[in-house]
PDB file of N, CA and C in Angstrom:
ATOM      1  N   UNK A   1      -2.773 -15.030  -3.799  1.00  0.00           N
ATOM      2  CA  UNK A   1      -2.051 -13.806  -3.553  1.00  0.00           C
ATOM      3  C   UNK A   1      -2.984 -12.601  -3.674  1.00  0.00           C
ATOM      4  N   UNK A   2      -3.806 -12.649  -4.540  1.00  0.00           N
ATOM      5  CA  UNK A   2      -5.021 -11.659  -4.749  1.00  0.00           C
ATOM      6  C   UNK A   2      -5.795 -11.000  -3.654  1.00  0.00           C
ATOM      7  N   UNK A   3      -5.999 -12.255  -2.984  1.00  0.00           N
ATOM      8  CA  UNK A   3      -6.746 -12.292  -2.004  1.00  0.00           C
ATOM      9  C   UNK A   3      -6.667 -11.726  -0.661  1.00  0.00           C
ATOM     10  N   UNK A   4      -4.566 -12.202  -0.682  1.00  0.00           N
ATOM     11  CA  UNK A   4      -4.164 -11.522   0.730  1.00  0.00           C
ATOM     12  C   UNK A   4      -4.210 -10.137   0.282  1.00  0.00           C
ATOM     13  N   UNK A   5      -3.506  -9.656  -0.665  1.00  0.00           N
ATOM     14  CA  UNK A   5      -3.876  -8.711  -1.160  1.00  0.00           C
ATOM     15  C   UNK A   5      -5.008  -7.475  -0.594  1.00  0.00           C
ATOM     16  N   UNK A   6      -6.124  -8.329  -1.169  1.00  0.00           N
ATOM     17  CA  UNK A   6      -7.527  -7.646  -0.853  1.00  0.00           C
ATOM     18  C   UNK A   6      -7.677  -7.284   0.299  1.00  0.00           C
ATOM     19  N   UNK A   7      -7.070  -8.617   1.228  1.00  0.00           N
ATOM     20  CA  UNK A   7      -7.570  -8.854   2.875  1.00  0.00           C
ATOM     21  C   UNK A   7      -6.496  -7.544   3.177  1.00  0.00           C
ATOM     22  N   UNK A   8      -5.612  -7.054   3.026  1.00  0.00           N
ATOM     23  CA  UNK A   8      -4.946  -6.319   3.818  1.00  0.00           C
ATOM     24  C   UNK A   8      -5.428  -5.174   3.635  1.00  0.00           C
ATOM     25  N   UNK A   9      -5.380  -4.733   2.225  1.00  0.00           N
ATOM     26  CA  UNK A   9      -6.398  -3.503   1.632  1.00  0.00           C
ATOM     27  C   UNK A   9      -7.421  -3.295   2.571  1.00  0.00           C
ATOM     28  N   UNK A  10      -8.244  -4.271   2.825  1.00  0.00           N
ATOM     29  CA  UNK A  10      -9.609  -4.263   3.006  1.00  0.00           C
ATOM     30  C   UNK A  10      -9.955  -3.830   5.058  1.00  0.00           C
ATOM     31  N   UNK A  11      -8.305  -4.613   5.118  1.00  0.00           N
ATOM     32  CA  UNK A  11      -8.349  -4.297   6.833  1.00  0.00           C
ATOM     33  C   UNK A  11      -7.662  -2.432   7.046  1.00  0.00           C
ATOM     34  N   UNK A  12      -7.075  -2.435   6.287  1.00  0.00           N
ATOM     35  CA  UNK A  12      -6.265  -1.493   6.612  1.00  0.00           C
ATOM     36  C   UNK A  12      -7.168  -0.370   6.044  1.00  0.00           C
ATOM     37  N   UNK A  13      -8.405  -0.049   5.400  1.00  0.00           N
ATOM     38  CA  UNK A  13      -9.128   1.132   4.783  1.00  0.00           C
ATOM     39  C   UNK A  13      -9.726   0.733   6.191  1.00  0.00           C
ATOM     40  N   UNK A  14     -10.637  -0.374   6.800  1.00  0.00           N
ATOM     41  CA  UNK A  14     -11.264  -0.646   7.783  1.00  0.00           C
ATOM     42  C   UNK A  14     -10.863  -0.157   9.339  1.00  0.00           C
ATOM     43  N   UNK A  15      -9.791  -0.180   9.218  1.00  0.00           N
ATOM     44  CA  UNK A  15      -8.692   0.198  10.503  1.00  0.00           C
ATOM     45  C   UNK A  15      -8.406   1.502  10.775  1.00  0.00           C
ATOM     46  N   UNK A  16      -8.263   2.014   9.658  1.00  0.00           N
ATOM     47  CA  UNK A  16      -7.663   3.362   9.666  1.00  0.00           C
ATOM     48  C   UNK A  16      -8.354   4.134  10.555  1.00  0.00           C
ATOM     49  N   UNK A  17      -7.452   4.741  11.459  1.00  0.00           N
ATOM     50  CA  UNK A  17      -8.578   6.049  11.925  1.00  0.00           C
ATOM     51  C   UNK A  17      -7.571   7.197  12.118  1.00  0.00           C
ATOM     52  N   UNK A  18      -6.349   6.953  11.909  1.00  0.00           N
ATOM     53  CA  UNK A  18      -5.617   8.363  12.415  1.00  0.00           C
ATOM     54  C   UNK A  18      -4.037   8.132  11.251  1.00  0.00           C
ATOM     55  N   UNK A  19      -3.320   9.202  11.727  1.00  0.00           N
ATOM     56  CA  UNK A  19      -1.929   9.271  10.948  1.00  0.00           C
ATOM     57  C   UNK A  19      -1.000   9.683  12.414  1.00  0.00           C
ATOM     58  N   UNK A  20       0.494   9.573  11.521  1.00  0.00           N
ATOM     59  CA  UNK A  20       1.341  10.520  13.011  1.00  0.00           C
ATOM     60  C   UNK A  20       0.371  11.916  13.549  1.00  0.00           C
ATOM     61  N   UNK A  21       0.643  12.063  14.766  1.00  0.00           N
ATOM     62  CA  UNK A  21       0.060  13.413  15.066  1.00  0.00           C
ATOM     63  C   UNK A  21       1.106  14.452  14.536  1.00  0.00           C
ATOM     64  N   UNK A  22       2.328  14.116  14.500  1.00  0.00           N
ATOM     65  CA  UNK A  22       2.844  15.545  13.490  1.00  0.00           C
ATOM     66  C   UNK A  22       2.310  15.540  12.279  1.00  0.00           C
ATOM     67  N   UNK A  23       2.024  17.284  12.401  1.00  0.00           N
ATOM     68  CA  UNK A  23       1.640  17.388  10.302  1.00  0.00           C
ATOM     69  C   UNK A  23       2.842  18.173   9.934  1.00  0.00           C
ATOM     70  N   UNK A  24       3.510  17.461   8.973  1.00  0.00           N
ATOM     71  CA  UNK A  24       4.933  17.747   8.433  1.00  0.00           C
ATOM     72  C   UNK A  24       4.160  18.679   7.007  1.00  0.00           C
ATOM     73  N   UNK A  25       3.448  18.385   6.486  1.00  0.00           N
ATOM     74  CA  UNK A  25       2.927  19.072   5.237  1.00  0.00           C
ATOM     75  C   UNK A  25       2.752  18.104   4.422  1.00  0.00           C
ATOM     76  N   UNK A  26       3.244  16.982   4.722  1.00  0.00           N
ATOM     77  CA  UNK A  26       3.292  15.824   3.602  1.00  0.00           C
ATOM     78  C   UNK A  26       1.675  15.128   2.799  1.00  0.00           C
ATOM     79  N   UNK A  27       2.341  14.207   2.533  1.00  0.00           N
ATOM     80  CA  UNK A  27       0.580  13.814   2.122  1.00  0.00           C
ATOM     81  C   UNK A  27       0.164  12.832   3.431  1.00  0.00           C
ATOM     82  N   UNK A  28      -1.302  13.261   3.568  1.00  0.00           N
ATOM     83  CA  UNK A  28      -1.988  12.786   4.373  1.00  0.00           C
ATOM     84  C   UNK A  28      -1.837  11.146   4.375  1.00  0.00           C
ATOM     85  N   UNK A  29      -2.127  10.386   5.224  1.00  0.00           N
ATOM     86  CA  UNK A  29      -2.620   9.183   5.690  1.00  0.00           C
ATOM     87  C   UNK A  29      -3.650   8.837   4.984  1.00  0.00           C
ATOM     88  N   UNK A  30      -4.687   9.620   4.660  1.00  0.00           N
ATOM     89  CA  UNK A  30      -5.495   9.103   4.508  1.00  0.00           C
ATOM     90  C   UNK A  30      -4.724   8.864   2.453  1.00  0.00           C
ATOM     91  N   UNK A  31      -4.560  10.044   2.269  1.00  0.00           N
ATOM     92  CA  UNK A  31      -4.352   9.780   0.563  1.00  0.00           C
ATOM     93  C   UNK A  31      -3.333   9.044   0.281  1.00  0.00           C
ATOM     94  N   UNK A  32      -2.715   8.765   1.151  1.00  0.00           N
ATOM     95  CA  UNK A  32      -1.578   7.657   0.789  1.00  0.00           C
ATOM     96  C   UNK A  32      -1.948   6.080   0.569  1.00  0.00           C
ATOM     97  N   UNK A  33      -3.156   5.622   1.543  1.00  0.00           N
ATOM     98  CA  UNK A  33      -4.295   4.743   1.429  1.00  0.00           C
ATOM     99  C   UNK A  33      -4.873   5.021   0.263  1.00  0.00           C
ATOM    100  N   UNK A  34      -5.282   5.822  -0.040  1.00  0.00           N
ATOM    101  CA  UNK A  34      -6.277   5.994  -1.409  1.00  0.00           C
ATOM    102  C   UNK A  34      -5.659   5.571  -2.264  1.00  0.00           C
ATOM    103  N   UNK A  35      -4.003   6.200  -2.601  1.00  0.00           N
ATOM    104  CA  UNK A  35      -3.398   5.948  -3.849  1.00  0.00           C
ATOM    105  C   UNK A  35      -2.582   4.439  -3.353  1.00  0.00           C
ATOM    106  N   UNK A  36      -2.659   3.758  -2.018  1.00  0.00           N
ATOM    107  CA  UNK A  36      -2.128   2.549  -2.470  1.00  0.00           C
ATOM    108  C   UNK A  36      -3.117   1.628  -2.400  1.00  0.00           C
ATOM    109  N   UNK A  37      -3.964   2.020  -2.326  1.00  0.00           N
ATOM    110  CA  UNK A  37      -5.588   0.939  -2.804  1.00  0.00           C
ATOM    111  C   UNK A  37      -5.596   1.223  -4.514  1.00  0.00           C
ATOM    112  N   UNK A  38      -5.584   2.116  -4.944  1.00  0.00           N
ATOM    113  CA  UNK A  38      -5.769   2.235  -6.183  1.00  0.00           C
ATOM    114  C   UNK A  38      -4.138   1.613  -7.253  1.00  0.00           C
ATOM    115  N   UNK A  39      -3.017   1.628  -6.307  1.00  0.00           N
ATOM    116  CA  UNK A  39      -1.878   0.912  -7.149  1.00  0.00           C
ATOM    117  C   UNK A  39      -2.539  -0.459  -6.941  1.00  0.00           C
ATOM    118  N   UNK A  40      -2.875  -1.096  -5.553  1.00  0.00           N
ATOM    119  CA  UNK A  40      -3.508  -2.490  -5.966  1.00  0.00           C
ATOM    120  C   UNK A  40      -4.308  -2.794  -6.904  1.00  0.00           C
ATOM    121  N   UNK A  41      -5.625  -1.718  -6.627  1.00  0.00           N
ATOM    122  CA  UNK A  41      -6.186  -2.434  -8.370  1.00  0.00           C
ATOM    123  C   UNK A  41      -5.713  -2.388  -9.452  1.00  0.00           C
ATOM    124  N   UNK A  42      -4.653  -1.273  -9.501  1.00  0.00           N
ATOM    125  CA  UNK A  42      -4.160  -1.550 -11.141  1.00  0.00           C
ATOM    126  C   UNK A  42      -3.523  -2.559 -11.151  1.00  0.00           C
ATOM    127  N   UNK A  43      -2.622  -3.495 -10.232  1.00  0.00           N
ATOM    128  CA  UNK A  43      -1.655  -4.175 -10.210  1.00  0.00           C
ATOM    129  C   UNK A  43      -2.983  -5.726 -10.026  1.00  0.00           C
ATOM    130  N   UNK A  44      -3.981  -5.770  -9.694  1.00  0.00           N
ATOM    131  CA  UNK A  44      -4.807  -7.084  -9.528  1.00  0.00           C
ATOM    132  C   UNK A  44      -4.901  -6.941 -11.039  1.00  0.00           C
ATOM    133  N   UNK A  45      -5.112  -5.950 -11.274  1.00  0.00           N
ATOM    134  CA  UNK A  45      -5.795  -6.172 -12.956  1.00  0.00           C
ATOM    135  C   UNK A  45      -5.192  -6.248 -14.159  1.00  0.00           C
ATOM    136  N   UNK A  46      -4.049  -5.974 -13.737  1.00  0.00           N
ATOM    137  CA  UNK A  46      -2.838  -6.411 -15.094  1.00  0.00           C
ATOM    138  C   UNK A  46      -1.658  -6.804 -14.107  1.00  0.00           C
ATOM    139  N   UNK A  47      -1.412  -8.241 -13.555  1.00  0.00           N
ATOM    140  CA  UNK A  47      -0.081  -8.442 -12.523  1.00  0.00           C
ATOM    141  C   UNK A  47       0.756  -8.845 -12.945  1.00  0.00           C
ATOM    142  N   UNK A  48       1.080  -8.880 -14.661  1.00  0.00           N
ATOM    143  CA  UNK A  48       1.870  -9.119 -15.534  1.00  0.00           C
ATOM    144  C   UNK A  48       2.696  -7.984 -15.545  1.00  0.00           C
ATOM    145  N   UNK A  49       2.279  -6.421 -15.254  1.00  0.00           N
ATOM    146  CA  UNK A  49       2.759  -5.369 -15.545  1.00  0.00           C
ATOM    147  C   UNK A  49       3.843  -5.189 -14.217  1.00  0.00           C
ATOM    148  N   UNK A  50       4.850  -4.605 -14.738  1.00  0.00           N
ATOM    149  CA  UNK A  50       6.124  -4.227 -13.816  1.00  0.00           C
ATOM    150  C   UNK A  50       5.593  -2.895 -13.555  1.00  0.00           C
ATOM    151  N   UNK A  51       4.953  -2.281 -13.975  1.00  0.00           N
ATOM    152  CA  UNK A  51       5.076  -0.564 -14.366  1.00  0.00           C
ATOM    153  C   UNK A  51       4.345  -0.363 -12.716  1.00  0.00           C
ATOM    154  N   UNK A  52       2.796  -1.745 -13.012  1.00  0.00           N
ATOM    155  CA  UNK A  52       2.014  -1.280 -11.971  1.00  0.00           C
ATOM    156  C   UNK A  52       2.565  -1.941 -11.188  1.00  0.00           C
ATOM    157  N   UNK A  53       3.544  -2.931 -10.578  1.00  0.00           N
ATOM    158  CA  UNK A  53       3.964  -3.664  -9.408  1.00  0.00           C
ATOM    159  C   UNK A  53       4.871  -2.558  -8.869  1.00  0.00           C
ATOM    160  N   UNK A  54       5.619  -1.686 -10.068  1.00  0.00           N
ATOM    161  CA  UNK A  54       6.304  -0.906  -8.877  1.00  0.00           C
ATOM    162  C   UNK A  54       5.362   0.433  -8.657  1.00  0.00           C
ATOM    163  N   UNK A  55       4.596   0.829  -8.829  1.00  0.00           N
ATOM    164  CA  UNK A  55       3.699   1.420  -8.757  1.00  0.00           C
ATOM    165  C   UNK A  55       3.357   1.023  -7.216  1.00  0.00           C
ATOM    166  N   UNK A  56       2.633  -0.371  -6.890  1.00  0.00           N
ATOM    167  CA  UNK A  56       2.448  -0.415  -6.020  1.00  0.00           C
ATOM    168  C   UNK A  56       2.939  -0.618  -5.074  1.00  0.00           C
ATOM    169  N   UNK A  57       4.266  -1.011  -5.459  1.00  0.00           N
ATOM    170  CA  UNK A  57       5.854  -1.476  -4.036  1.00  0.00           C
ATOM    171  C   UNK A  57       5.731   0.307  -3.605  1.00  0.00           C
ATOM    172  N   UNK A  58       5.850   1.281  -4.501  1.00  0.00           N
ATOM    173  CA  UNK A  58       6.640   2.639  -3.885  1.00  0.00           C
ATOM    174  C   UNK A  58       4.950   3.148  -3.059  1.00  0.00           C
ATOM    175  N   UNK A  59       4.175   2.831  -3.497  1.00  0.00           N
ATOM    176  CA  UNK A  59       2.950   3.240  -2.689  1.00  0.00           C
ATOM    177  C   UNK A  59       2.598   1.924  -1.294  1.00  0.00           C
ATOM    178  N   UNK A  60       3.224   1.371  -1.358  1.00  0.00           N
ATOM    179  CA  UNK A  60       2.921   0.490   0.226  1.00  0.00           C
ATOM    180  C   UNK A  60       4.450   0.963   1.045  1.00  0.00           C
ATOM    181  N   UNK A  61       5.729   0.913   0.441  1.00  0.00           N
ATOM    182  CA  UNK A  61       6.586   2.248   0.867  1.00  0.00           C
ATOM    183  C   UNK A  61       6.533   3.406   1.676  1.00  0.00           C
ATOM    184  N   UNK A  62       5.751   4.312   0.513  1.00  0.00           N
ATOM    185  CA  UNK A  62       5.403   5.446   1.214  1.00  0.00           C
ATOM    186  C   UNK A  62       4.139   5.298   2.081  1.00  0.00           C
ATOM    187  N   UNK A  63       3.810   4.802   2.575  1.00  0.00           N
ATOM    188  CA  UNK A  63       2.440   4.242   3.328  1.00  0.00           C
ATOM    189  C   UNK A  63       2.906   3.739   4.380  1.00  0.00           C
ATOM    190  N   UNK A  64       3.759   2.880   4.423  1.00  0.00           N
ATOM    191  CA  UNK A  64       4.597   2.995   5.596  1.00  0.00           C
ATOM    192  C   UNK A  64       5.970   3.521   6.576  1.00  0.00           C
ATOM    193  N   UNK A  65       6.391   4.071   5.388  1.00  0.00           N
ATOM    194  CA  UNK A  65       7.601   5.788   5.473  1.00  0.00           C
ATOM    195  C   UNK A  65       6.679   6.562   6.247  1.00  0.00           C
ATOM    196  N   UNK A  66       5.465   6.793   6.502  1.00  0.00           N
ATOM    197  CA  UNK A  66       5.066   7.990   7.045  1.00  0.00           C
ATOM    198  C   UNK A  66       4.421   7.514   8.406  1.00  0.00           C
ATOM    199  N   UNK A  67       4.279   5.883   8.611  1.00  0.00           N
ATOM    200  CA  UNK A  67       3.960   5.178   9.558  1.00  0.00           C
ATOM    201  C   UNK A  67       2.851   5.809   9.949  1.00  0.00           C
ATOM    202  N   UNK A  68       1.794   5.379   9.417  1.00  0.00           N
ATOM    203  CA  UNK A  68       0.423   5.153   9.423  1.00  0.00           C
ATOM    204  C   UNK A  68      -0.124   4.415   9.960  1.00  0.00           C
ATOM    205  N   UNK A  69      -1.356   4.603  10.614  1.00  0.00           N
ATOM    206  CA  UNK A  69      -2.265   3.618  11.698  1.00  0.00           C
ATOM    207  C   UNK A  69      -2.074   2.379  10.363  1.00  0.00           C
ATOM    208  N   UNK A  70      -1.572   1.060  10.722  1.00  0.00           N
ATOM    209  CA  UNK A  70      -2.038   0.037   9.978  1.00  0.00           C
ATOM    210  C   UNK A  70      -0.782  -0.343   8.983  1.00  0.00           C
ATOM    211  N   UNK A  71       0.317   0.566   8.913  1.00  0.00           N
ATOM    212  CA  UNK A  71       1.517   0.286   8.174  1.00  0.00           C
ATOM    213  C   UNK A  71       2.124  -0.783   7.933  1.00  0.00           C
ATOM    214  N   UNK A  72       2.331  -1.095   9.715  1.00  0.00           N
ATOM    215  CA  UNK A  72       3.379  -2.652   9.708  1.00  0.00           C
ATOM    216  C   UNK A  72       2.249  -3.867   9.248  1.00  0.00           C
ATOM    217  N   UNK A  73       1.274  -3.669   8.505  1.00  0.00           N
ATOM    218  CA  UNK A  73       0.338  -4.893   8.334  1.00  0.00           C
ATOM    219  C   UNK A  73       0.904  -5.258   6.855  1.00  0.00           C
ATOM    220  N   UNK A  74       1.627  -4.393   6.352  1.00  0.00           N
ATOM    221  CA  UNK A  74       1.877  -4.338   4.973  1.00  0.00           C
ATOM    222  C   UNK A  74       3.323  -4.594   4.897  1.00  0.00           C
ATOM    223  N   UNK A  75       4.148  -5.072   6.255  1.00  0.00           N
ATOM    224  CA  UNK A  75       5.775  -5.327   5.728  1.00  0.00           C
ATOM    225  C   UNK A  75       5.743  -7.011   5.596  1.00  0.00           C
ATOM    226  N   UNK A  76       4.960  -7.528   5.453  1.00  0.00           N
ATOM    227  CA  UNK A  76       5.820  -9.254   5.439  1.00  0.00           C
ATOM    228  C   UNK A  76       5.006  -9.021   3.732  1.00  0.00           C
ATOM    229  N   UNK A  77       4.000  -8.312   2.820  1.00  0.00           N
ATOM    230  CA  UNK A  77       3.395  -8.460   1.718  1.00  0.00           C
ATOM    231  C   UNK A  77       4.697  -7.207   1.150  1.00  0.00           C
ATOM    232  N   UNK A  78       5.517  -6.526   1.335  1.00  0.00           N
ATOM    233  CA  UNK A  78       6.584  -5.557   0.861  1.00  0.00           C
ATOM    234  C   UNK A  78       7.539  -6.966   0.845  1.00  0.00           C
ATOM    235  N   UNK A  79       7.689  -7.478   1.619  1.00  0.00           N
ATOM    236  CA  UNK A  79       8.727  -8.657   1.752  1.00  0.00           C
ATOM    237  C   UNK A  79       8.721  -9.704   0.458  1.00  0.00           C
ATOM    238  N   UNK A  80       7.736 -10.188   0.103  1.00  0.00           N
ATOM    239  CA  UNK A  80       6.952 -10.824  -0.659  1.00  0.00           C
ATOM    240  C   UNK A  80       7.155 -10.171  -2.127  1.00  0.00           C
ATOM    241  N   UNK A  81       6.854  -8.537  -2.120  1.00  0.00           N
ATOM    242  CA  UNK A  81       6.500  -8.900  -3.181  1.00  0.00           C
ATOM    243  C   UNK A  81       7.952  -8.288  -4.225  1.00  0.00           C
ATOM    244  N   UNK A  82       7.637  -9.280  -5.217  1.00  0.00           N
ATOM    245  CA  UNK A  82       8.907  -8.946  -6.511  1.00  0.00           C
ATOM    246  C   UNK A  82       8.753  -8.467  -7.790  1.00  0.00           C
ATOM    247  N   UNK A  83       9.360  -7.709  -7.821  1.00  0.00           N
ATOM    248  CA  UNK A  83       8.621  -6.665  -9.588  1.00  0.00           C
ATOM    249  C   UNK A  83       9.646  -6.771 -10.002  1.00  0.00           C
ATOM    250  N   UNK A  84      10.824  -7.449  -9.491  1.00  0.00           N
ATOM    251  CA  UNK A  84      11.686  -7.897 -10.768  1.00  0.00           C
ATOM    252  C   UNK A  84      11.682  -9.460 -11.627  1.00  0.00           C
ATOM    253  N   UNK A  85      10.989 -10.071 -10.915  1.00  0.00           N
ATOM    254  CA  UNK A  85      10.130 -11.357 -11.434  1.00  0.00           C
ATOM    255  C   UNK A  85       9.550 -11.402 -12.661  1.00  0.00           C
ATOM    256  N   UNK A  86       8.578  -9.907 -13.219  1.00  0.00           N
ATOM    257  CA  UNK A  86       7.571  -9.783 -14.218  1.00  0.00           C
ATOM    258  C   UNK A  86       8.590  -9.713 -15.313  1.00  0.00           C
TER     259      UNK A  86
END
């Protein structure tokens, strides 16, 4: 699971090149990537923690709420994942 993990992270920082062309004011594309690369590592590194699983459910969420180059790569791992499990 780590791994797909990584692999999607890893395609989707790789992929990225744009956001919607509307700018609503919201947060960028790009920082929405930043902060849901960074909920993954907290969540690889303690995946015992609920705090950081939903941490990272509402940041792959909003990452794809704003439909971002690379979004739908992240709905069958939203599907997947359960933070009421921990």
């Amino acid at each position: 699971m780590k791994q797909l993990i990584l692999s999607i992270a890893a395609v989707a920082v790789f992929s990225f090149t744009s956001c919607s062309s509307d700018d609503d004011g919201g947060t960028s594309c790009e920082q929405l990537l930043i902060n849901l690369n960074a909920a993954a590592e907290a969540w690889i590194q303690n995946p015992e923690s609920q705090s950081h699983c939903n941490d990272y459910r509402a940041s792959i969420e909003a990452f794809m709420g704003r439909e971002c180059t690379g979004s739908d790569a992240y709905a069958s791992l939203l599907a997947e994942l359960s933070c009421s499990d921990l």
